[in-house]
N, C-alpha and C. Protein backbone atom coordinates (compact mmCIF):
# COMPACT_ATOMS: atom_id res chain seq x y z
N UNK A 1 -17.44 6.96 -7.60
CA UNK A 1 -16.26 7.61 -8.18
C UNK A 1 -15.18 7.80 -7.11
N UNK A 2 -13.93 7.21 -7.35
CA UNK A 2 -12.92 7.44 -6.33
C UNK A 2 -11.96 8.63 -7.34
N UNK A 3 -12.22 10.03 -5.99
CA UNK A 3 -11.07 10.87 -6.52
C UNK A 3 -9.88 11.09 -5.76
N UNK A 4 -8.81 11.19 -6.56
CA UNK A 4 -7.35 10.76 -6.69
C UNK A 4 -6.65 12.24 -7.10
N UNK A 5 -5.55 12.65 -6.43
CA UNK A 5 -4.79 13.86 -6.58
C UNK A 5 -3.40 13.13 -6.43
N UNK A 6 -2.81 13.79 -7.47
CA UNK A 6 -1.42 13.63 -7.75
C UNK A 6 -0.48 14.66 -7.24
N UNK A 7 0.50 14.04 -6.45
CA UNK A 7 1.76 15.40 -5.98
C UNK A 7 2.94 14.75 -6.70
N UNK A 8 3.50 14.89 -7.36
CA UNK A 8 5.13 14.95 -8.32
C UNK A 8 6.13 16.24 -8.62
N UNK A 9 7.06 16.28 -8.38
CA UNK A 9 7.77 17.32 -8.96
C UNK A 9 8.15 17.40 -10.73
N UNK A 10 7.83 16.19 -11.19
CA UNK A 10 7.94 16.06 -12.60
C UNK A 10 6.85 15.96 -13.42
N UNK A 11 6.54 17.21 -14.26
CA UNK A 11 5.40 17.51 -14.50
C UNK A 11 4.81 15.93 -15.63
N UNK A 12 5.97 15.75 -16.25
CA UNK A 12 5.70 14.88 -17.19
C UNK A 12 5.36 12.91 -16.68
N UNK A 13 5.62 13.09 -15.10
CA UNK A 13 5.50 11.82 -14.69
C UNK A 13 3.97 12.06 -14.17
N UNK A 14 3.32 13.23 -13.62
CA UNK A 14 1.91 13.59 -12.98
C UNK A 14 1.18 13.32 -13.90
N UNK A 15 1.63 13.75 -15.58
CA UNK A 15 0.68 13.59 -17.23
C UNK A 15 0.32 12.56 -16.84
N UNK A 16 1.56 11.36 -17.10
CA UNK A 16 1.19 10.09 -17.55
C UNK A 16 0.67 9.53 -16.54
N UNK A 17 1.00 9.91 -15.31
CA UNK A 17 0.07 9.29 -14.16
C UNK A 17 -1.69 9.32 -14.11
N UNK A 18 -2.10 10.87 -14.65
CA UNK A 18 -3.33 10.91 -14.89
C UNK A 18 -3.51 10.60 -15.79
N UNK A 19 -3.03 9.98 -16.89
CA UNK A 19 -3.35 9.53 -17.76
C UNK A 19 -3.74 7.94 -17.86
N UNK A 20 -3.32 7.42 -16.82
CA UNK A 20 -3.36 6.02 -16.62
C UNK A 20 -4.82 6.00 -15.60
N UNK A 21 -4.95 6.93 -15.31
CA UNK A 21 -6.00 6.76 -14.24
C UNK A 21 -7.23 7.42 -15.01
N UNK A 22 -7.14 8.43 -15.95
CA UNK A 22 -7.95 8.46 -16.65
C UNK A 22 -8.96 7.33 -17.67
N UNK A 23 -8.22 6.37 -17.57
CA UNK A 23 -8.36 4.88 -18.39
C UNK A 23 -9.80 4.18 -17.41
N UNK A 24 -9.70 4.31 -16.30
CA UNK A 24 -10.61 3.36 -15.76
C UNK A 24 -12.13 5.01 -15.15
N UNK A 25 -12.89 4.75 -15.47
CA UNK A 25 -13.64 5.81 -15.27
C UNK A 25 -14.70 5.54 -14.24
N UNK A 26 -14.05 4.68 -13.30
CA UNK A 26 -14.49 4.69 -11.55
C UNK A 26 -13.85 5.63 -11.02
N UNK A 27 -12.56 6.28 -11.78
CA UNK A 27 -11.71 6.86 -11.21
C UNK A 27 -11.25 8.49 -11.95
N UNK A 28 -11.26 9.71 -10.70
CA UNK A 28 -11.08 10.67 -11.71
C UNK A 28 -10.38 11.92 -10.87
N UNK A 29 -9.40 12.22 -11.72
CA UNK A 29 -7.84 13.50 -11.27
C UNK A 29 -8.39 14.81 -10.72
N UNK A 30 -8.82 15.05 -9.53
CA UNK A 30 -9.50 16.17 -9.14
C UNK A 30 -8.05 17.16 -8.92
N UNK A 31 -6.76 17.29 -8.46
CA UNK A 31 -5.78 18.29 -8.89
C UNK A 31 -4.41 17.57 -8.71
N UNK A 32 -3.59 18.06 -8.74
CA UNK A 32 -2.15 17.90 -9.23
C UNK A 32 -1.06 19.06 -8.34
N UNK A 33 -0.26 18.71 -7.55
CA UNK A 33 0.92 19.47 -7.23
C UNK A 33 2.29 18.83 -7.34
N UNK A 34 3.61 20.08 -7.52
CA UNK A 34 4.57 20.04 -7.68
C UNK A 34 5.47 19.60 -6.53
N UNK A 35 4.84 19.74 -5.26
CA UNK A 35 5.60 19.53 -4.24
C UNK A 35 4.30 19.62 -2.65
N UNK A 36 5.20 19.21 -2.00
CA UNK A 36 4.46 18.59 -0.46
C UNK A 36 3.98 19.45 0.03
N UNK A 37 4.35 20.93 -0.46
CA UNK A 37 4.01 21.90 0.44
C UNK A 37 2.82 22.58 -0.38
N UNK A 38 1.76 22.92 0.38
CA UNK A 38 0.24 23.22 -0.58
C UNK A 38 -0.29 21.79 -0.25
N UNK A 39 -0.17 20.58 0.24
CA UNK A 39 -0.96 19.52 0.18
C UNK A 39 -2.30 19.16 0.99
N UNK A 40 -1.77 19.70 2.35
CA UNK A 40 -2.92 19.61 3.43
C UNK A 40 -3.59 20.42 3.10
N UNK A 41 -3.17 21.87 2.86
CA UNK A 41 -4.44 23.19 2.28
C UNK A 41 -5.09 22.56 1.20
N UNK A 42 -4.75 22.16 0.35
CA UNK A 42 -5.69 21.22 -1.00
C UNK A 42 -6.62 20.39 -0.77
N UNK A 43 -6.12 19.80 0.30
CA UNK A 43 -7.20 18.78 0.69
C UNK A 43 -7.98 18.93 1.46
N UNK A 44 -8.01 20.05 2.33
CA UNK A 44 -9.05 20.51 3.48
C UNK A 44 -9.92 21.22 2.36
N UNK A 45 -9.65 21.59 1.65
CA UNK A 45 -10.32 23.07 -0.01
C UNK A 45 -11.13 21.96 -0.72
N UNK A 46 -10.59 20.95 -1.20
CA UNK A 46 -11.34 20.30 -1.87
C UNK A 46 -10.31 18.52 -1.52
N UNK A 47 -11.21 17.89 -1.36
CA UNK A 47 -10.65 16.47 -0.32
C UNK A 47 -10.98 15.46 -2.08
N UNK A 48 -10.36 14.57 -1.61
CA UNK A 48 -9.94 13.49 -2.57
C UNK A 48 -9.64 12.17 -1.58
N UNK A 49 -9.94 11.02 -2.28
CA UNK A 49 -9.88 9.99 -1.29
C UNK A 49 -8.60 9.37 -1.32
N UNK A 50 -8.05 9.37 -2.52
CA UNK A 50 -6.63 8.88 -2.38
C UNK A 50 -5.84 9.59 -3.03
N UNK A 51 -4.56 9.52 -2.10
CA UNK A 51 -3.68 10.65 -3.10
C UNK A 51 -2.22 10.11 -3.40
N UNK A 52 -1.57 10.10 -4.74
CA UNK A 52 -0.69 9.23 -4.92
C UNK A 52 0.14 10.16 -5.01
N UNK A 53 1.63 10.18 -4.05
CA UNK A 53 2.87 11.27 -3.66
C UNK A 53 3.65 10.53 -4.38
N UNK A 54 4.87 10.91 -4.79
CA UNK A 54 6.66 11.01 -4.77
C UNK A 54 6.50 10.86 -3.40
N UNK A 55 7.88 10.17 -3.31
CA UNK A 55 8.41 10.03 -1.78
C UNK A 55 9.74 11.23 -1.84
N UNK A 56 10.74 11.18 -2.51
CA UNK A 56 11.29 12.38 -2.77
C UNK A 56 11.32 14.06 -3.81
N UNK A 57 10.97 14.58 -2.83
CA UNK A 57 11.09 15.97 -3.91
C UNK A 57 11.12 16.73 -3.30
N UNK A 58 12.10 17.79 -3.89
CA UNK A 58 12.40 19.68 -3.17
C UNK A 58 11.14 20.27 -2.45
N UNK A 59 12.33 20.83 -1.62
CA UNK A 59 11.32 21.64 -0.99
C UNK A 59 10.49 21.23 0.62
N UNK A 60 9.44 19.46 0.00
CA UNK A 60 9.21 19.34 1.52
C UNK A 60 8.74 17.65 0.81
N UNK A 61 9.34 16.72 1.60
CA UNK A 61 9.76 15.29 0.56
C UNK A 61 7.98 14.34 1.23
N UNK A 62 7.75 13.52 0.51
CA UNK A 62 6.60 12.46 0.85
C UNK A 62 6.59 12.34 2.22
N UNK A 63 7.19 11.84 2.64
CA UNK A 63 7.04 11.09 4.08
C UNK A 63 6.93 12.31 5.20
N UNK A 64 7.08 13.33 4.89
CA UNK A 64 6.85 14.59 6.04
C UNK A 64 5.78 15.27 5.29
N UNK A 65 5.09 14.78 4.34
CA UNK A 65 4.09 15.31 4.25
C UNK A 65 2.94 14.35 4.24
N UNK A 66 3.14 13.35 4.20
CA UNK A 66 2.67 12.24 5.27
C UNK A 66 1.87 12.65 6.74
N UNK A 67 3.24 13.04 7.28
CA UNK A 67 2.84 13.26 8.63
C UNK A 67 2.22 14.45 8.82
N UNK A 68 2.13 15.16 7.79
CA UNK A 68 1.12 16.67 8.28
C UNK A 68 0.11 16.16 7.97
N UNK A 69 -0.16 15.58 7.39
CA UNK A 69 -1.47 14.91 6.84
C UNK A 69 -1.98 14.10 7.51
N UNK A 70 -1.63 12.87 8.40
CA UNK A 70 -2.12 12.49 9.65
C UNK A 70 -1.99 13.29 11.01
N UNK A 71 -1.27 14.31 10.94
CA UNK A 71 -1.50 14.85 12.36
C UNK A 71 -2.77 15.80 12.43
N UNK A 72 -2.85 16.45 11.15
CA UNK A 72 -4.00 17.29 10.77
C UNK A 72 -4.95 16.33 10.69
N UNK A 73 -5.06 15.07 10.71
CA UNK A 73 -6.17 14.11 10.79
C UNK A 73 -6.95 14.37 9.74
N UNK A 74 -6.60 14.54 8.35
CA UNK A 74 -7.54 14.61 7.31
C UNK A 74 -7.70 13.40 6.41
N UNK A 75 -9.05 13.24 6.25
CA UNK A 75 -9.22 11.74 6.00
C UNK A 75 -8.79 11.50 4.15
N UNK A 76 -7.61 11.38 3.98
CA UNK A 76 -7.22 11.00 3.00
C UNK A 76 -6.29 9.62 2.83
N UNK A 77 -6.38 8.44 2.23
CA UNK A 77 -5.72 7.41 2.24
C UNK A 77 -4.72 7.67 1.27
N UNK A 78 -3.09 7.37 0.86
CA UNK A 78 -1.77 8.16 0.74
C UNK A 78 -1.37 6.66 0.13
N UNK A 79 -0.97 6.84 -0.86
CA UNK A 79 -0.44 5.98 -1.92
C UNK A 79 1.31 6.21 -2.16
N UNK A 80 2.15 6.07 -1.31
CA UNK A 80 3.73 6.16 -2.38
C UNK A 80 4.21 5.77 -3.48
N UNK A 81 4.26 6.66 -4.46
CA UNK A 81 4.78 6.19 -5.54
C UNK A 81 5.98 6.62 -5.98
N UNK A 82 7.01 5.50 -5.95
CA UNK A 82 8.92 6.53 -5.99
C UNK A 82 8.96 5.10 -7.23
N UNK A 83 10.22 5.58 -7.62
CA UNK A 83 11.21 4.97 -8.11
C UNK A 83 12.37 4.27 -7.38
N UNK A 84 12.25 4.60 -6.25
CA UNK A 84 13.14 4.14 -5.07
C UNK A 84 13.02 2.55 -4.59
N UNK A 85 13.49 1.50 -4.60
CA UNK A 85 12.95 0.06 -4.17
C UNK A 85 13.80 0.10 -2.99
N UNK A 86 13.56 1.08 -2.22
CA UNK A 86 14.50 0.80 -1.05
C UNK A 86 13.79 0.47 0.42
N UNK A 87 13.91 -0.37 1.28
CA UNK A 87 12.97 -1.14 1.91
C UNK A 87 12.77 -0.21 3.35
N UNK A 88 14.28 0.81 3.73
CA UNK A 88 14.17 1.68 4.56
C UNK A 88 12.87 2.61 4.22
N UNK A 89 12.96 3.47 3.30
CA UNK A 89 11.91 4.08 2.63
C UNK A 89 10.91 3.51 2.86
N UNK A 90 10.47 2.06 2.84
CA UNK A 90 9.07 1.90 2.55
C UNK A 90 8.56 1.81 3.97
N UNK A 91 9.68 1.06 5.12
CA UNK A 91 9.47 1.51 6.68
C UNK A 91 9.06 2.32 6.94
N UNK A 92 9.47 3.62 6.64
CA UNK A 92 9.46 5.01 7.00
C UNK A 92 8.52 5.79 6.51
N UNK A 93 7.75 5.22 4.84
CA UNK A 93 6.68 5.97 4.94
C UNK A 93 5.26 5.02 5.45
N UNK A 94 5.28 3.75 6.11
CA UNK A 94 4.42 3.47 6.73
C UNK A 94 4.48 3.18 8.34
N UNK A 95 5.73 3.89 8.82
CA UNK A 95 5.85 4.58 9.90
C UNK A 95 5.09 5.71 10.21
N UNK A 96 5.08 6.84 9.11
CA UNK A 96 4.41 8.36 9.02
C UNK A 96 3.03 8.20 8.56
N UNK A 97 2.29 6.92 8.16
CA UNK A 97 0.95 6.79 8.20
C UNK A 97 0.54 6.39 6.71
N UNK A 98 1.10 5.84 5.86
CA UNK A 98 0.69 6.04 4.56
C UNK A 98 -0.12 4.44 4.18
N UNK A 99 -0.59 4.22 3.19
CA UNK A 99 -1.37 3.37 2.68
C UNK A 99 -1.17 2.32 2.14
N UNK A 100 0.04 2.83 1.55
CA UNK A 100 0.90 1.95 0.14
C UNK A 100 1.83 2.58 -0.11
N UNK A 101 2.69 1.28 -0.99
CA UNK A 101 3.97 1.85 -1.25
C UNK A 101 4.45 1.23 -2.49
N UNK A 102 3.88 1.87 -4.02
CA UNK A 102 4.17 1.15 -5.29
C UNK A 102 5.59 2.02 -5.84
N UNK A 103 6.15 0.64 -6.61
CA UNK A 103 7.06 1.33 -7.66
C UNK A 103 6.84 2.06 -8.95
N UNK A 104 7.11 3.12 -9.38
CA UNK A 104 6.81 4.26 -10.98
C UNK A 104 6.47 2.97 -11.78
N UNK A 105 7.01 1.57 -11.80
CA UNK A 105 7.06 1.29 -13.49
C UNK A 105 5.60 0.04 -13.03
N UNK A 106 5.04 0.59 -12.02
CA UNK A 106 3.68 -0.62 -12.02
C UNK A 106 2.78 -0.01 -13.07
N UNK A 107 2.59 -1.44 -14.17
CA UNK A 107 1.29 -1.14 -15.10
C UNK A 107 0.16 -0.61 -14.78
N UNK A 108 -0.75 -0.55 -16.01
CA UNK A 108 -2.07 0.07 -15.73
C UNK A 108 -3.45 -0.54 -14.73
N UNK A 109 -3.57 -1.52 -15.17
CA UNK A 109 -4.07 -2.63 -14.02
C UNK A 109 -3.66 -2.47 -12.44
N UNK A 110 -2.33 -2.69 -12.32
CA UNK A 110 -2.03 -2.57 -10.81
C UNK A 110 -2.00 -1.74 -10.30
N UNK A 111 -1.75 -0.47 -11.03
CA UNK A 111 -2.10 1.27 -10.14
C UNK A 111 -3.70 1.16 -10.05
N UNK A 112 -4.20 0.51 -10.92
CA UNK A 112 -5.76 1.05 -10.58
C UNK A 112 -6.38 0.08 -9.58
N UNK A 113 -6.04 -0.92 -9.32
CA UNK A 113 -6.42 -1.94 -8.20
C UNK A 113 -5.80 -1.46 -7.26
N UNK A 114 -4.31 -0.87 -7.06
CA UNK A 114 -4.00 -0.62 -5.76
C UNK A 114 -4.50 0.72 -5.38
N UNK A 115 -5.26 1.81 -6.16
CA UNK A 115 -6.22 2.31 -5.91
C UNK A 115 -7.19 2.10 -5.14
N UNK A 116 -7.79 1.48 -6.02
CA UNK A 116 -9.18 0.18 -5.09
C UNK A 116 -8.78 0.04 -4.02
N UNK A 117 -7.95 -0.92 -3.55
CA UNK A 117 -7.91 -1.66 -2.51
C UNK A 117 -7.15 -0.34 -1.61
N UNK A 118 -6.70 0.60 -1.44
CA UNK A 118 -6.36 1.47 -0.68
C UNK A 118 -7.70 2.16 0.15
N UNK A 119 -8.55 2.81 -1.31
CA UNK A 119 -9.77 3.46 -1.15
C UNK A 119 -10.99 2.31 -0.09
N UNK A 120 -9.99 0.98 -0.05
CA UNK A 120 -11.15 0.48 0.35
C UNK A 120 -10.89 -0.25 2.16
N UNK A 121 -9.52 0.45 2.39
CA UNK A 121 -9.36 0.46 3.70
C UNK A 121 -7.74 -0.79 3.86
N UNK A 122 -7.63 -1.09 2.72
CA UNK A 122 -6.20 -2.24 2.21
C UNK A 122 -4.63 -1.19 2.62
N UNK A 123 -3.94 -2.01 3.32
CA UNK A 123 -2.53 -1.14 2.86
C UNK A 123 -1.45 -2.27 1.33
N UNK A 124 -1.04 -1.48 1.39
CA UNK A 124 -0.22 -2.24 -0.24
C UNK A 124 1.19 -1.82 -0.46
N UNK A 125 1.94 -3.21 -0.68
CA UNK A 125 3.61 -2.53 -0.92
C UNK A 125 3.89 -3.94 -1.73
N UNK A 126 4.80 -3.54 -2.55
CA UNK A 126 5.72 -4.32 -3.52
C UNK A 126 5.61 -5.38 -2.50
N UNK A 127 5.80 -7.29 -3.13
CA UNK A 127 6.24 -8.11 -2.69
C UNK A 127 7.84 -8.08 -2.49
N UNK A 128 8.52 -7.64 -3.68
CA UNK A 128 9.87 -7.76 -3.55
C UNK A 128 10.52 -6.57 -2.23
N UNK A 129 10.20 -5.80 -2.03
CA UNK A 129 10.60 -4.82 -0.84
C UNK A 129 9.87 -5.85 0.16
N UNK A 130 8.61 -5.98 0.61
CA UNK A 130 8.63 -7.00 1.35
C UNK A 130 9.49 -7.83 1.88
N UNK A 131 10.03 -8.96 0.93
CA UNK A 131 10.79 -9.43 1.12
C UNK A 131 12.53 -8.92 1.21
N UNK A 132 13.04 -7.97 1.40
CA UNK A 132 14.17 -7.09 1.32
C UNK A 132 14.26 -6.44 2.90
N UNK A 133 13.26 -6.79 3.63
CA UNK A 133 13.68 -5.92 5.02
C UNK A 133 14.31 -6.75 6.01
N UNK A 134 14.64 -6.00 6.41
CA UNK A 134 16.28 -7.10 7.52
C UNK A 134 15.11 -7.01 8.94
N UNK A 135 16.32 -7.74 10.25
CA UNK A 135 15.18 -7.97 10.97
C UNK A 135 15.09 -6.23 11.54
N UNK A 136 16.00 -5.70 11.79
CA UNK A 136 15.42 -4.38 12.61
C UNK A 136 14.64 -3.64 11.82
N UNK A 137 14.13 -3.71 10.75
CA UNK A 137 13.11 -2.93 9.79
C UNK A 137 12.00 -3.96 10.41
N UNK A 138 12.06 -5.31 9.84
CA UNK A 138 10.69 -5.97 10.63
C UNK A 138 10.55 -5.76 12.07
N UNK A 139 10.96 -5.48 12.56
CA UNK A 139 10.98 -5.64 14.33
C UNK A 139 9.87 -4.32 14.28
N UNK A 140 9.86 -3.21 13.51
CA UNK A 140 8.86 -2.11 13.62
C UNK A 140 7.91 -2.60 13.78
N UNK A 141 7.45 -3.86 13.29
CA UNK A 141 5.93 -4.48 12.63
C UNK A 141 5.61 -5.67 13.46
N UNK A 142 6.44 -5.70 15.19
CA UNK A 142 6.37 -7.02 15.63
C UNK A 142 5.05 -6.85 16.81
N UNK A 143 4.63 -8.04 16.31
CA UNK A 143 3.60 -8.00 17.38
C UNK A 143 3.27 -9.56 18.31
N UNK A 144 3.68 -9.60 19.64
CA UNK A 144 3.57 -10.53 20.35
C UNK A 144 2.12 -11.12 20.70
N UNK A 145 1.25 -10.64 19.91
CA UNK A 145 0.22 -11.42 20.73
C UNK A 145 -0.47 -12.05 19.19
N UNK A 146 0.02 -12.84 18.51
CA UNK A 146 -0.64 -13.57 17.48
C UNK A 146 -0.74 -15.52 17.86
N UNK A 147 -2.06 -15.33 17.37
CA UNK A 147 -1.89 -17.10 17.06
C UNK A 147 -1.28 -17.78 16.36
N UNK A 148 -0.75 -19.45 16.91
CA UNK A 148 0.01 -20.14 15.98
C UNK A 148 -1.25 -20.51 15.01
N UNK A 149 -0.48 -20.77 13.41
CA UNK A 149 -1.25 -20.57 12.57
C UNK A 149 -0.73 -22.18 11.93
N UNK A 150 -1.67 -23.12 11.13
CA UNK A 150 -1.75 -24.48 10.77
C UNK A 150 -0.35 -23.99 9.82
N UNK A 151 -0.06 -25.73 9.27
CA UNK A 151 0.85 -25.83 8.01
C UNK A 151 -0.01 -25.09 6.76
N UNK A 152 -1.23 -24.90 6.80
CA UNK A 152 -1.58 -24.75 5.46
C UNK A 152 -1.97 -23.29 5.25
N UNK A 153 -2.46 -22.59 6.58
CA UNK A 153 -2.32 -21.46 6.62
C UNK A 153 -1.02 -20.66 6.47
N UNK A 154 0.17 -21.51 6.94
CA UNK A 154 1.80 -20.56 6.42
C UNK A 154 1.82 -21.12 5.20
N UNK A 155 1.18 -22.07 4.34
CA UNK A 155 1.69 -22.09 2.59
C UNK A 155 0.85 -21.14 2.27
N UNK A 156 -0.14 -20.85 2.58
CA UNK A 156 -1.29 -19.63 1.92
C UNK A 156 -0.16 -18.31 2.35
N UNK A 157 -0.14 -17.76 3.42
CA UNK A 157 0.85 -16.97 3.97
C UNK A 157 1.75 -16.80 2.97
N UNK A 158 2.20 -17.43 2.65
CA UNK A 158 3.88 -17.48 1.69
C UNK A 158 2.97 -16.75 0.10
N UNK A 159 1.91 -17.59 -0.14
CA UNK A 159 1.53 -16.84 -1.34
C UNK A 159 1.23 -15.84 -1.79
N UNK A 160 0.60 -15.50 -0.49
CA UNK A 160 0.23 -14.05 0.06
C UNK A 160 1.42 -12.85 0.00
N UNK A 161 2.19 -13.40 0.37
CA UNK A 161 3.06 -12.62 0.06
C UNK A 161 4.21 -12.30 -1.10
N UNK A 162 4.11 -13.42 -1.93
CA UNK A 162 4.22 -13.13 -3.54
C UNK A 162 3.36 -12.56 -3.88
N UNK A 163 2.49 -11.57 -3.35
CA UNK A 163 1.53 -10.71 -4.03
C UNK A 163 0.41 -11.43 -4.68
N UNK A 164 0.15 -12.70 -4.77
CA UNK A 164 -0.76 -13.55 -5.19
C UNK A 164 -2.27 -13.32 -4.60
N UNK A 165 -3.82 -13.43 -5.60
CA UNK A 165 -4.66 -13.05 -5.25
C UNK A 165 -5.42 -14.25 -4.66
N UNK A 166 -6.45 -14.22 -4.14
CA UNK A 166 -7.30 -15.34 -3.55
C UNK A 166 -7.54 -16.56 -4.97
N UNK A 167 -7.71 -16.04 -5.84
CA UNK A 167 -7.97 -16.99 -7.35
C UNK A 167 -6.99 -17.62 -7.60
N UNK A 168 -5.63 -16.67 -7.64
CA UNK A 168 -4.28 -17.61 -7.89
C UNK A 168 -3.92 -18.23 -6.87
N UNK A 169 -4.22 -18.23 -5.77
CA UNK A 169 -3.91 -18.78 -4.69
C UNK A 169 -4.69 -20.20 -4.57
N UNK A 170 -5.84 -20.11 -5.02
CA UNK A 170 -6.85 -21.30 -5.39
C UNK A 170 -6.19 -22.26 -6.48
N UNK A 171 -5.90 -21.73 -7.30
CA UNK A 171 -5.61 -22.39 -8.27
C UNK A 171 -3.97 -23.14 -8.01
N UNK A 172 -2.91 -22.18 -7.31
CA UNK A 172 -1.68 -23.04 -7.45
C UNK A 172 -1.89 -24.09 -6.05
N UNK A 173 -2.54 -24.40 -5.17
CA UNK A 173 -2.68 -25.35 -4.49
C UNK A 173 -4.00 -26.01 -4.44
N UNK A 174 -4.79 -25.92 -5.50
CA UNK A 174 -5.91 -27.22 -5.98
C UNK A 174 -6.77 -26.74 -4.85
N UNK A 175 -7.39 -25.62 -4.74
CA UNK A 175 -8.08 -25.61 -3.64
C UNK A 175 -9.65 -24.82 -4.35
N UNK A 176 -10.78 -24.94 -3.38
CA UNK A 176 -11.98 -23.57 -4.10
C UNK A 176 -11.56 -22.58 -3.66
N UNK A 177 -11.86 -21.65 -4.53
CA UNK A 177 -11.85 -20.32 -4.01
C UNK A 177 -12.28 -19.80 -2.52
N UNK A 178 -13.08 -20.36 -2.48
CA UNK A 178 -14.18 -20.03 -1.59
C UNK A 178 -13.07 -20.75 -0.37
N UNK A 179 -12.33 -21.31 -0.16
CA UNK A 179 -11.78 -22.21 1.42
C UNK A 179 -10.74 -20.97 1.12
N UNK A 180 -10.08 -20.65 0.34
CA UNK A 180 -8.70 -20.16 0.40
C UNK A 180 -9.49 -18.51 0.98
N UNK A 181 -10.36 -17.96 0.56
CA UNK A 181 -10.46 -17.13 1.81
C UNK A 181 -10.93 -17.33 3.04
N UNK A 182 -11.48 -18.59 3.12
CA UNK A 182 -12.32 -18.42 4.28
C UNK A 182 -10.61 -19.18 5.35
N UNK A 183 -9.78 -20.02 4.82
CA UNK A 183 -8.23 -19.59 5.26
C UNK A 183 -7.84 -18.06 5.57
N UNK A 184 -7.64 -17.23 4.46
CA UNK A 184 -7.29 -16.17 4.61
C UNK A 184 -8.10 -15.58 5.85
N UNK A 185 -9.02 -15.17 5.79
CA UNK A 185 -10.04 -14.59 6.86
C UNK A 185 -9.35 -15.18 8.09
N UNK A 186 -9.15 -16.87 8.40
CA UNK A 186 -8.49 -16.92 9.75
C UNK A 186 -7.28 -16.78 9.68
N UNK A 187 -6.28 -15.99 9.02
CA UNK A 187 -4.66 -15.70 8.53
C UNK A 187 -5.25 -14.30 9.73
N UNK A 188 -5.89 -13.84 8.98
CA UNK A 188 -5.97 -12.47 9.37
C UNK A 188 -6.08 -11.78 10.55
N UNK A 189 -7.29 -12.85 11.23
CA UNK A 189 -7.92 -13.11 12.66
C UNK A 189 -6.82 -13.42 13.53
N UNK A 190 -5.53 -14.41 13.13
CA UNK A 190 -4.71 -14.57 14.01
C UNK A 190 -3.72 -13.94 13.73
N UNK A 191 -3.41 -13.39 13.31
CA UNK A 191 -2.51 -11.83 12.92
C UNK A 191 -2.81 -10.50 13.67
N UNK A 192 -4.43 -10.23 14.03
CA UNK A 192 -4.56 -9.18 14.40
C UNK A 192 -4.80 -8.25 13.50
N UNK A 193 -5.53 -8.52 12.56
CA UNK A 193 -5.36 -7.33 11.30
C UNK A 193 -6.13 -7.72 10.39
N UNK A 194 -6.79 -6.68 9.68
CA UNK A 194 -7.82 -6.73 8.65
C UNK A 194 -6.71 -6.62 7.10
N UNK A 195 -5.59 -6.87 7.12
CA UNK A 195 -4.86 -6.15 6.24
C UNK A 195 -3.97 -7.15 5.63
N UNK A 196 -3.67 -7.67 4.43
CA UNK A 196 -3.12 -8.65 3.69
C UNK A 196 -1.62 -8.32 4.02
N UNK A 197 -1.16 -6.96 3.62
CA UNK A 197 0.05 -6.88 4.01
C UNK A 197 0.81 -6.75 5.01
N UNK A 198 -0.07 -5.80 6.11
CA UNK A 198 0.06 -5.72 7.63
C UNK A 198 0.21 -7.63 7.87
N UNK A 199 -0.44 -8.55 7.75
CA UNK A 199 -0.83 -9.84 7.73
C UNK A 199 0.90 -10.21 7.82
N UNK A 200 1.84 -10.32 6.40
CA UNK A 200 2.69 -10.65 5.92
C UNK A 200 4.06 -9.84 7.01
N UNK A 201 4.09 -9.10 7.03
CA UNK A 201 4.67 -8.26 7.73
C UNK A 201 5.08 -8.88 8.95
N UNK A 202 3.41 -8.84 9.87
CA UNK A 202 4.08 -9.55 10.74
C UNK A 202 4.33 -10.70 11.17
N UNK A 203 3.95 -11.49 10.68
CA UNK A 203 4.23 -13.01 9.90
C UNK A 203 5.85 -12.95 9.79
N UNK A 204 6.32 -12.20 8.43
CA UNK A 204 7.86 -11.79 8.32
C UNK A 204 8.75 -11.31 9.94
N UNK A 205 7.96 -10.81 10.57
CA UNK A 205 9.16 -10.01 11.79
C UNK A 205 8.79 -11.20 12.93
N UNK A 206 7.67 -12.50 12.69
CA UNK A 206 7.49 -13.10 13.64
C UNK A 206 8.58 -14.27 13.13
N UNK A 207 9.30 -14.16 11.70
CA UNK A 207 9.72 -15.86 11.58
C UNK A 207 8.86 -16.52 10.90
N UNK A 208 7.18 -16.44 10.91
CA UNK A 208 6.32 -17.45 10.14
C UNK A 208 6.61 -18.03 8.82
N UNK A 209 7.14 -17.08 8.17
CA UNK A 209 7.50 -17.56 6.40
C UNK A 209 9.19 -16.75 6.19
């Protein structure tokens, strides 16, 4: 069972949020707040593995409550969820430590996988913000010590970062499943990173795709 706490200032966006998560019953709403402040006390009281924030709201906004939350070192993995597609924002809350960074209008399927894959050590952000950061936003994410990577590893790369999964990735270049990760796996290795999007990122601030 992965439990999940909701912080929103809009009571009626927290409903439907647990309500979507109520749908898959791996998954279940242990509490709910109005704002950033009360978050770290909640979670030291009773801990939850992932917790899906607003990035803006009164009082004390996502991304600084972010950072109380990693400085207090409490082991919770931090999901952003705004309405905001703004690519500064998504810098800034995986500057302050966060996990992911989805938009309000992602379906039921993709909140509950990017669940998953958070809970399971994954970071996660929109492809289209991805692709929206200029170079001094990528330059946060640059890292000089990666390997050059084949022609076929930057077409996998590129797919990868249309948000595409290992299956669709198999399938739009005629490949088995089974090579396109065992590709991915060395994407990753020469990246420096266990992380699909971390992967893309710096791929993006290196020039690769």
């Amino acid at each position: 069972m992965i439990n999940v706490a909701i912080v929103d200032d809009q009571a009626l966006v927290r409903q439907g949020i647990a309500n979507l998560i109520s749908l898959n019953q791996k998954m279940h709403v242990s509490w709910q707040l109005s704002s950033g402040i009360g978050v770290c006390e909640a979670l030291l009281t009773q801990p939850v593995d992932v917790l899906l924030m607003d990035i803006r709201m009164p009082e004390q906004n996502g991304i600084d409550t972010v950072k109380q939350i990693k400085e207090q070192k409490i082991a919770c993995k931090v999901i952003i969820l705004t309405t905001f597609d703004d690519p500064q924002l998504f810098v800034d809350a995986m500057q302050a430590g966060a996990n992911g960074f989805l938009l309000k209008d992602v379906d039921t399927d993709k909140l509950h996988h990017a669940i998953e894959q958070v809970h399971q050590g994954h970071t996660l952000a929109e492809p289209v913000l991805l692709n929206q950061l200029n170079e001094a936003q990528l330059s946060t994410f640059c890292d000089n010590n990666i390997e050059p990577l084949s022609e076929r590893e930057i077409e996998i790369l590129k797919l990868i970062a249309g948000g595409l999964s290992n299956k669709e990735i198999a399938q739009a270049i005629f490949l088995a499943e089974g090579t396109v990760k065992n590709h991915v796996s060395s994407i990753l290795a020469k990246l420096n990173t266990r992380d699909r999007t971390r992967a893309v990122l710096k791929a993006l601030s290196a020039k690769l795709i």
